[in-house]
Each structure stands twice: as C-alpha cells, then as structure tokens.
C-alpha atoms as a PDB file:
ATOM      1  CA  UNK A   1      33.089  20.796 -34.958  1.00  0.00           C
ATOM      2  CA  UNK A   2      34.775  24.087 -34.005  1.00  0.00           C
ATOM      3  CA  UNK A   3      38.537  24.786 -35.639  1.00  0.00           C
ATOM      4  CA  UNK A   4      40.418  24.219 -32.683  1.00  0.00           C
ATOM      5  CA  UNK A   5      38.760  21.136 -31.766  1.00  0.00           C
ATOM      6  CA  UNK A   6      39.792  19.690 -34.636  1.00  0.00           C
ATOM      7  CA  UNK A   7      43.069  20.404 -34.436  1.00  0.00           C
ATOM      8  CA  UNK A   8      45.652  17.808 -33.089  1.00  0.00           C
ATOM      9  CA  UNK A   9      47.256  17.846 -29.787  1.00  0.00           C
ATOM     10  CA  UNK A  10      51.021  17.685 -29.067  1.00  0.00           C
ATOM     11  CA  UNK A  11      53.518  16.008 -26.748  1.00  0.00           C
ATOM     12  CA  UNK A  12      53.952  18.984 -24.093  1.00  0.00           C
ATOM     13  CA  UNK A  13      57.451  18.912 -22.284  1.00  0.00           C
ATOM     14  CA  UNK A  14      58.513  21.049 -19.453  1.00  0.00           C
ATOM     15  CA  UNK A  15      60.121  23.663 -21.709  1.00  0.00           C
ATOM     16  CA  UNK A  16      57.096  23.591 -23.802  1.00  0.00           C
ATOM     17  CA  UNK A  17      55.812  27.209 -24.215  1.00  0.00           C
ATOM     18  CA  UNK A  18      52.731  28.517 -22.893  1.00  0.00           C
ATOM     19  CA  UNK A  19      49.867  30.563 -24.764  1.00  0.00           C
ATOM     20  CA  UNK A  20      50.669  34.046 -25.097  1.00  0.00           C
ATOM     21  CA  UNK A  21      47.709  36.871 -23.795  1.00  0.00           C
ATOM     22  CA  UNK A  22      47.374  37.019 -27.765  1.00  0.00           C
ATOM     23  CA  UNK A  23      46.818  32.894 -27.975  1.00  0.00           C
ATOM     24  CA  UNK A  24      44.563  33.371 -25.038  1.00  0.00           C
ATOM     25  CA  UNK A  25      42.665  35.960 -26.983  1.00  0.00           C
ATOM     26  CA  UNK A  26      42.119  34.112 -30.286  1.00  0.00           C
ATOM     27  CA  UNK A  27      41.604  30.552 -28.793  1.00  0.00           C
ATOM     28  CA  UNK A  28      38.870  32.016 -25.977  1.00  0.00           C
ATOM     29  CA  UNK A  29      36.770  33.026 -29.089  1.00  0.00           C
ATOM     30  CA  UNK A  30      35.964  29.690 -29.472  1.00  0.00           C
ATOM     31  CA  UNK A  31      35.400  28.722 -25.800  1.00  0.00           C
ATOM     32  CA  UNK A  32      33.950  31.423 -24.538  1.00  0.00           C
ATOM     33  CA  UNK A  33      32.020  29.964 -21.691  1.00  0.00           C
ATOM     34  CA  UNK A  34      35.244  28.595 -20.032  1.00  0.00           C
ATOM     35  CA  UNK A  35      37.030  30.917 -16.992  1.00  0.00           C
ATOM     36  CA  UNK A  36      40.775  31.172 -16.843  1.00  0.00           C
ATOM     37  CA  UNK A  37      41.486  30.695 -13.181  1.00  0.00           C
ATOM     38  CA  UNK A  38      44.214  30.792 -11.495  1.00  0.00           C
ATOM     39  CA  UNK A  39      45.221  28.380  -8.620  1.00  0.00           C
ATOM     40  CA  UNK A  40      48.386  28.042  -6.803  1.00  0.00           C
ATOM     41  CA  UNK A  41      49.863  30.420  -8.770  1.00  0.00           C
ATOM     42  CA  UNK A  42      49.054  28.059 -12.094  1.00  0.00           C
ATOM     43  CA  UNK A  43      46.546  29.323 -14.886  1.00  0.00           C
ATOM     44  CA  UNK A  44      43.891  27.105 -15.967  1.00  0.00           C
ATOM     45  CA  UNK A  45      40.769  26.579 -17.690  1.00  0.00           C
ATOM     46  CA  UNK A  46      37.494  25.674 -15.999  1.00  0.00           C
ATOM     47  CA  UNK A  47      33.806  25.642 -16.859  1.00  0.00           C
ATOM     48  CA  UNK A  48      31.145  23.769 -14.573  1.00  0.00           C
ATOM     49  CA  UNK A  49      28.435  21.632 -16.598  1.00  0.00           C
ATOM     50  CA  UNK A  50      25.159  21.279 -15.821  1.00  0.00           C
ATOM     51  CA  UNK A  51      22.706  18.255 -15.820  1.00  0.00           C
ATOM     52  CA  UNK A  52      19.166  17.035 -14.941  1.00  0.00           C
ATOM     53  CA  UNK A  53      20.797  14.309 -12.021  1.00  0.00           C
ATOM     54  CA  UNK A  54      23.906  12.090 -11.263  1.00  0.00           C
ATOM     55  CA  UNK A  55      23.791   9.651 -13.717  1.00  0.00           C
ATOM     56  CA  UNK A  56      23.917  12.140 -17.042  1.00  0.00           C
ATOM     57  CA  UNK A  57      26.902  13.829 -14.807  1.00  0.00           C
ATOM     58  CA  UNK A  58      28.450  10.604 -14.865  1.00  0.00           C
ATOM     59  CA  UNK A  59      27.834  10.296 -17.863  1.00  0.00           C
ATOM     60  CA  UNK A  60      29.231  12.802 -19.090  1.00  0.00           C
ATOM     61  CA  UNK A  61      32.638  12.669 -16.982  1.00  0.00           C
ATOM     62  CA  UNK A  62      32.729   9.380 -18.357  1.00  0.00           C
ATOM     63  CA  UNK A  63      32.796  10.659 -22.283  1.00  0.00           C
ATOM     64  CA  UNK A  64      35.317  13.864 -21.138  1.00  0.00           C
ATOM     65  CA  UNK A  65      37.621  11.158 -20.032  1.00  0.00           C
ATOM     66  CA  UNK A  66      37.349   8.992 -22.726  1.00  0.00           C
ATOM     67  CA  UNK A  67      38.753  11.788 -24.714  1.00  0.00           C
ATOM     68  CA  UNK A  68      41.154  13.048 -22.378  1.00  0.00           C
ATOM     69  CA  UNK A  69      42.768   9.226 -22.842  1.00  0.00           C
ATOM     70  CA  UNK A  70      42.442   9.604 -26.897  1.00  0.00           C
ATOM     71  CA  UNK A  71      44.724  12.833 -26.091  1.00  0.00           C
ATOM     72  CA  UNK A  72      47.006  11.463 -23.249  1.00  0.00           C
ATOM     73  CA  UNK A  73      45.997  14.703 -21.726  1.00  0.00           C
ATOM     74  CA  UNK A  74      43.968  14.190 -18.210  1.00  0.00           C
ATOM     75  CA  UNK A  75      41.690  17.297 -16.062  1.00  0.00           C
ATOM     76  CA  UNK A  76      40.532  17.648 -13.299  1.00  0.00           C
ATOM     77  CA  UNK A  77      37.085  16.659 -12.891  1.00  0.00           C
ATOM     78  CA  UNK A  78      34.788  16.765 -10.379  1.00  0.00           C
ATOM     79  CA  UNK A  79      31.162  15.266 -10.351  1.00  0.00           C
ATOM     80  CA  UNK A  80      28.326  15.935  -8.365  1.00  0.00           C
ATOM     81  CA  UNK A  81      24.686  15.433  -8.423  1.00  0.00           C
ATOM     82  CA  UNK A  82      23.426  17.549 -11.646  1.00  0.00           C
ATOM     83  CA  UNK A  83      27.128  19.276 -12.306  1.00  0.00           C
ATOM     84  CA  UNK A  84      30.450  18.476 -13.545  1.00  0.00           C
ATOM     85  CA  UNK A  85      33.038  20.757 -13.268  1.00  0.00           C
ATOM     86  CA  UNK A  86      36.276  20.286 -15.512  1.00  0.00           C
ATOM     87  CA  UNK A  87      39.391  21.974 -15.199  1.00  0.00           C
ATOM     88  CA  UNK A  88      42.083  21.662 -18.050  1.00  0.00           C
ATOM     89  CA  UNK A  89      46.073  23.266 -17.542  1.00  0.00           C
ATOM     90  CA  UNK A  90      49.398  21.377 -18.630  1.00  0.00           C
ATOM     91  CA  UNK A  91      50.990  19.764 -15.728  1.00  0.00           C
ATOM     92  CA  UNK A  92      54.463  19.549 -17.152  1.00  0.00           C
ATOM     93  CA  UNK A  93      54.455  23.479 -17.545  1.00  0.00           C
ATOM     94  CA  UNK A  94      52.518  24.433 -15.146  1.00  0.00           C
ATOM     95  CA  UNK A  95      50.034  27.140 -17.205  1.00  0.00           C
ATOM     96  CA  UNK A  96      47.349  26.785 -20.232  1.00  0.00           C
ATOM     97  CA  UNK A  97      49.001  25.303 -23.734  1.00  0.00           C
ATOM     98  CA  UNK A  98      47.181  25.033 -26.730  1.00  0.00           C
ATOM     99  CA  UNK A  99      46.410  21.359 -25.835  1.00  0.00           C
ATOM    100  CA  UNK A 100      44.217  23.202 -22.728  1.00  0.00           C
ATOM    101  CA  UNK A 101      41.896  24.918 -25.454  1.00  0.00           C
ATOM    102  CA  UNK A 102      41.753  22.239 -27.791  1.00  0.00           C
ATOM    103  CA  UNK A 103      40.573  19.656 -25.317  1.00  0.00           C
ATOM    104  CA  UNK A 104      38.216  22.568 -23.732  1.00  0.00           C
ATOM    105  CA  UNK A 105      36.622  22.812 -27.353  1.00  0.00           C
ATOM    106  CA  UNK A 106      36.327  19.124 -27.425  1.00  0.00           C
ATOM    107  CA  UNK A 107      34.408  18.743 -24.052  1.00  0.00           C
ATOM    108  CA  UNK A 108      32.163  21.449 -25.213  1.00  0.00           C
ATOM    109  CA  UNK A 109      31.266  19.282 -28.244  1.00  0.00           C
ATOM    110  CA  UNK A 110      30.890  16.282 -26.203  1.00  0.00           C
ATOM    111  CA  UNK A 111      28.376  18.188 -23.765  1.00  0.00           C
ATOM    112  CA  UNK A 112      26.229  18.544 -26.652  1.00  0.00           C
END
C-alpha cells in the first residue's frame, strides 16, 4: 500500500483548495503512470487500464467503483473490450485535490 493511498479522503467544498504545481509534484511520484489532462478548461487525472477481454474490464470498473462509493468520491469511467479508462478531478472545484491522487493510488492498487 503506497503512502497516499492510505491516507484518508476529505469532504471537498467549492472553496476547497486545489493542489499546488508543488502538490502535483510530490503526489505524481507515487502515480506516475497517470496523465494530468486537461478538459474544458478543468485539470484531471487519467490513466487507461488494460485487460485480456470485457469481463476482467468489468471487473475491474466494478472494484474502482466500489471504492469510489467507500470515498463518496465518483470518476469517470469508461469500459471497453480489454480497457478501462478512469478519470479522477473534484467536481465541486473544478481541478485535481488531494482526494484525486489518493483515489488514483487506490485504483492502482486495486488493478493489481
């Protein structure tokens, strides 16, 4: 289990703040394989999963929203035949929190 996946989520309001280029920096180290993107003018976190055929996609979508309801925190997720991709950003504040990186560590653990 990395450090920031073990770490606790918290309630995210509208003014909460976003991660800093510095955050970014530090909390990347441990999910390196994840792209910050940038859609509608909104930062967010996405890596694309791969798999041997639907049903371990499903699978798998299945377990990253399991956690995403232990967190009250919900993706975007997209699966197709033999890849899932999953996007993580804070709705509220429209950008990347903490929560984004923590849950981003979390579905790397649970596509182990």
């Amino acid at each position: 289990m990395s450090q920031l996946s073990a770490q606790q989520c918290e309630a995210c309001s509208v003014d909460a703040p976003r991660v800093t280029e510095d955050d970014i920096a530090e909390y990347r180290k441990e999910v390196p394989e994840w792209q910050i993107i940038e859609r509608d003018g909104i930062m967010q976190l996405e890596r694309t999963f791969t798999f041997k055929d639907f049903v371990q996609a499903l699978d798998f979508t299945q377990r990253v929203g399991d956690i995403a309801e232990q967190a009250d925190h919900h993706p975007a997720i997209l699966t197709e035949y033999g890849k899932v991709t999953v996007t993580w950003w804070s709705h509220k504040i429209k950008g990347l929190h903490k929560n984004d990186f923590i849950l981003a560590a979390r579905t790397d653990e649970v596509a182990k």
